[in-house]
N, C-alpha and C. Protein backbone atom coordinates (compact mmCIF):
# COMPACT_ATOMS: atom_id res chain seq x y z
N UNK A 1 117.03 96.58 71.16
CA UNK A 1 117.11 95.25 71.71
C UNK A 1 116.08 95.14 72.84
N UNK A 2 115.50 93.77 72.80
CA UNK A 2 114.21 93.63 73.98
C UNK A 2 114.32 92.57 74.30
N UNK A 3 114.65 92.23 75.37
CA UNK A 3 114.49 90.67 76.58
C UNK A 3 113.85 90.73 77.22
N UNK A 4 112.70 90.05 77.76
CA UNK A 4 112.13 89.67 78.71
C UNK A 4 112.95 89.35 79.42
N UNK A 5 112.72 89.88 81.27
CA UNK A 5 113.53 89.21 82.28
C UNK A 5 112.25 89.22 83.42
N UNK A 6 113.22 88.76 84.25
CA UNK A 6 112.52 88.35 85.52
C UNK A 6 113.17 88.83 86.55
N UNK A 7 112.68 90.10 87.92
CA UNK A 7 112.71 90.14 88.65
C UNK A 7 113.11 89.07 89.65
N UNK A 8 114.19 88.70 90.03
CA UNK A 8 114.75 87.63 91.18
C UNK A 8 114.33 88.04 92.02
N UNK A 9 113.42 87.79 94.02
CA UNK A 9 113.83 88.23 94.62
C UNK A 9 115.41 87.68 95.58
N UNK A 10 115.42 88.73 96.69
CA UNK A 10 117.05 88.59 96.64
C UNK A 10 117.14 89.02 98.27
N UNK A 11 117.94 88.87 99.17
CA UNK A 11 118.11 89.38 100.45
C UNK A 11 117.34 88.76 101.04
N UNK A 12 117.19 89.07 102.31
CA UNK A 12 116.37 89.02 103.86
C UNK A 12 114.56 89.00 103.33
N UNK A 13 114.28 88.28 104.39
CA UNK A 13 112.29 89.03 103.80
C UNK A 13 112.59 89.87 105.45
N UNK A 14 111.62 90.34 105.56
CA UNK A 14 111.04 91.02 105.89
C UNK A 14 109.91 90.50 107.56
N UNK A 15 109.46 90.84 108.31
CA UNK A 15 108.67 90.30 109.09
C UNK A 15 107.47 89.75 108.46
N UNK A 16 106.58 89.72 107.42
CA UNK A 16 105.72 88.96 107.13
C UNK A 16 106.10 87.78 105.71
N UNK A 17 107.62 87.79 105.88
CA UNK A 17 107.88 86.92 105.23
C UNK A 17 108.30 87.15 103.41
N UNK A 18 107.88 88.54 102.84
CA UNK A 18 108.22 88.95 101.84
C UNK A 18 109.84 89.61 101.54
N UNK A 19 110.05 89.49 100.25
CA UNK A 19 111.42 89.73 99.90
C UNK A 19 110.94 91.91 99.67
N UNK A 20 112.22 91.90 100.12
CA UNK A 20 112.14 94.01 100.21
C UNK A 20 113.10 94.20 98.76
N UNK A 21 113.80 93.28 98.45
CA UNK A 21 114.92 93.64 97.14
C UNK A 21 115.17 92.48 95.78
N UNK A 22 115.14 93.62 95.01
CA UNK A 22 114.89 92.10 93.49
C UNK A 22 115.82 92.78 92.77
N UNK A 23 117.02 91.58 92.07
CA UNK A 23 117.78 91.52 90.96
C UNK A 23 117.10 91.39 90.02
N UNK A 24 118.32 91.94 88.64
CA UNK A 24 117.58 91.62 87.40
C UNK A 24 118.94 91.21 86.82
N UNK A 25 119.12 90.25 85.66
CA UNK A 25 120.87 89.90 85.19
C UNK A 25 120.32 90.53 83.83
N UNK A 26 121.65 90.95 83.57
CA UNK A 26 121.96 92.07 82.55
C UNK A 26 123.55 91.38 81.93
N UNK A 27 122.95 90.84 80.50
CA UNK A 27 124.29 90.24 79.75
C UNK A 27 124.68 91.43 78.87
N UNK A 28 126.26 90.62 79.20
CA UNK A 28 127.09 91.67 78.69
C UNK A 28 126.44 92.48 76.86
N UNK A 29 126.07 91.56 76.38
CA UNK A 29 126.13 92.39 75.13
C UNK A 29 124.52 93.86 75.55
N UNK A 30 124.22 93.49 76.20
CA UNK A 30 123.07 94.41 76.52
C UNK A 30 123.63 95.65 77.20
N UNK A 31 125.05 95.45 78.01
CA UNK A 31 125.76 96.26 78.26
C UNK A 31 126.18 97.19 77.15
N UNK A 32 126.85 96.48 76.62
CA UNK A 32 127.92 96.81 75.30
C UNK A 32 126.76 98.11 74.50
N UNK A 33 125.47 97.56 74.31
CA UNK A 33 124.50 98.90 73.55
C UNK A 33 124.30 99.70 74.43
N UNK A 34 124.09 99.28 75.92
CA UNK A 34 123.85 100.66 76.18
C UNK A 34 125.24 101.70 76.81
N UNK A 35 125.85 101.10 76.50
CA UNK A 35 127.33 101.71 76.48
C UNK A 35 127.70 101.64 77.49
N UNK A 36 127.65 100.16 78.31
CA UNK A 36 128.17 99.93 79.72
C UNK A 36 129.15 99.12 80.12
N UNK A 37 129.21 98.72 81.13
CA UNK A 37 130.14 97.48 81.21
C UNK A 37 129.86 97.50 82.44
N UNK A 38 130.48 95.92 82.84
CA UNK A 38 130.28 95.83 84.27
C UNK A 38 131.38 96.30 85.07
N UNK A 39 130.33 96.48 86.45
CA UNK A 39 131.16 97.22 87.15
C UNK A 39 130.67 99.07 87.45
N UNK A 40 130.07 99.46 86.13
CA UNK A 40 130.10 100.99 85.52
C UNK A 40 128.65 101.44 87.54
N UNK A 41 129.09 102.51 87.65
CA UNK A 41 127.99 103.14 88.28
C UNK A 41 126.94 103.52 87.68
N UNK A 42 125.71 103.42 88.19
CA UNK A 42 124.45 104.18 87.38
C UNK A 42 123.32 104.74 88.27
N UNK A 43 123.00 105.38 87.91
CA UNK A 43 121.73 106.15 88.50
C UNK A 43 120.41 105.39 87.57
N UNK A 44 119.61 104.59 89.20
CA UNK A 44 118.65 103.99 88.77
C UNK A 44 116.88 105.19 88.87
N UNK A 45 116.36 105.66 87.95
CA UNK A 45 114.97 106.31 87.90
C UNK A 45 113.77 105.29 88.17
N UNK A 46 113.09 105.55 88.86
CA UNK A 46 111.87 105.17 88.95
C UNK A 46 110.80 105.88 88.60
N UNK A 47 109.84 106.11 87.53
CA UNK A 47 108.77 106.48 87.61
C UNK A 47 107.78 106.59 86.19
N UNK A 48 106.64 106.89 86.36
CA UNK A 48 105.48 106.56 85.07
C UNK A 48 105.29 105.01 84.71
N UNK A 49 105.60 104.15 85.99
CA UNK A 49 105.42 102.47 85.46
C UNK A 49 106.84 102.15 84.84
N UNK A 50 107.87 102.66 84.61
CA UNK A 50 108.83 102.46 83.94
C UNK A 50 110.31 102.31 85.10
N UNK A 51 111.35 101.72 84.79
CA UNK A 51 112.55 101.81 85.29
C UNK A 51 113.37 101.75 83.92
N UNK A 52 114.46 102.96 84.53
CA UNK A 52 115.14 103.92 83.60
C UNK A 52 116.99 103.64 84.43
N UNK A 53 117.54 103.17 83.49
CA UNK A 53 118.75 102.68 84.06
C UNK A 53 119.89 103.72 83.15
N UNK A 54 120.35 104.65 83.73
CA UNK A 54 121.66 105.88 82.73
C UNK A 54 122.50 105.72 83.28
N UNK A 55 124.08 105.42 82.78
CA UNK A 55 125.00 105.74 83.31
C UNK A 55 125.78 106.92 84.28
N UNK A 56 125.93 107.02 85.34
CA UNK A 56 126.29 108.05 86.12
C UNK A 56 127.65 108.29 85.54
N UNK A 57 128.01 108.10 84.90
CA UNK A 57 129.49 108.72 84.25
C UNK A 57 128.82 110.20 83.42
N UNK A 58 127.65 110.47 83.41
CA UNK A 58 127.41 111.49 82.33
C UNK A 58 126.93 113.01 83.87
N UNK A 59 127.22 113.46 82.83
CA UNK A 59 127.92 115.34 83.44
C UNK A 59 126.66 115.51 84.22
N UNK A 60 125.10 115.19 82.93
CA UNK A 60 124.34 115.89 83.33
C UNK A 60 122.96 114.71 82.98
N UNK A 61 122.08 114.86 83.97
CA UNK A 61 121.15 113.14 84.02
C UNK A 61 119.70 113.95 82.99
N UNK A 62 119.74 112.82 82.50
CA UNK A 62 118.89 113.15 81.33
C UNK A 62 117.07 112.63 81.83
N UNK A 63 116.67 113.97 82.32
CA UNK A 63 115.37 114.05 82.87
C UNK A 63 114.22 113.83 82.45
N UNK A 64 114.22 113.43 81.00
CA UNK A 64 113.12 113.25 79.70
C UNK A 64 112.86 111.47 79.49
N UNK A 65 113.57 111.02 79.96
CA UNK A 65 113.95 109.68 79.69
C UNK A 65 112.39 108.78 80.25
């Protein structure tokens, strides 16, 4: 499954006027595949140009991703 979304920004700016924090909405059925639900904790990855969203319910964080 593939949606285009959009970065919201979100919170306070900052002293030159920029936002420091951005939402993204995540519908439920997008949950449902990646085997989530709301509410669930997750460990968010950053890196290689990519953001990597895994459920923290799992034993052991999957480093290949």
């Amino acid at each position: 499954m593939v949606r285009r979304k959009t970065l919201s920004p979100t919170g306070a700016t900052d002293d030159d006027g920029q936002y420091r924090n951005v939402t993204i909405n995540l519908h439920v059925d997008e949950l449902t595949v990646a085997g989530m639900d709301v509410g669930d904790e997750v460990f968010v990855r950053v890196r290689d140009n990519r953001i990597v969203i895994q459920p923290a319910t799992n034993a052991v964080i999957e480093h290949d991703v």
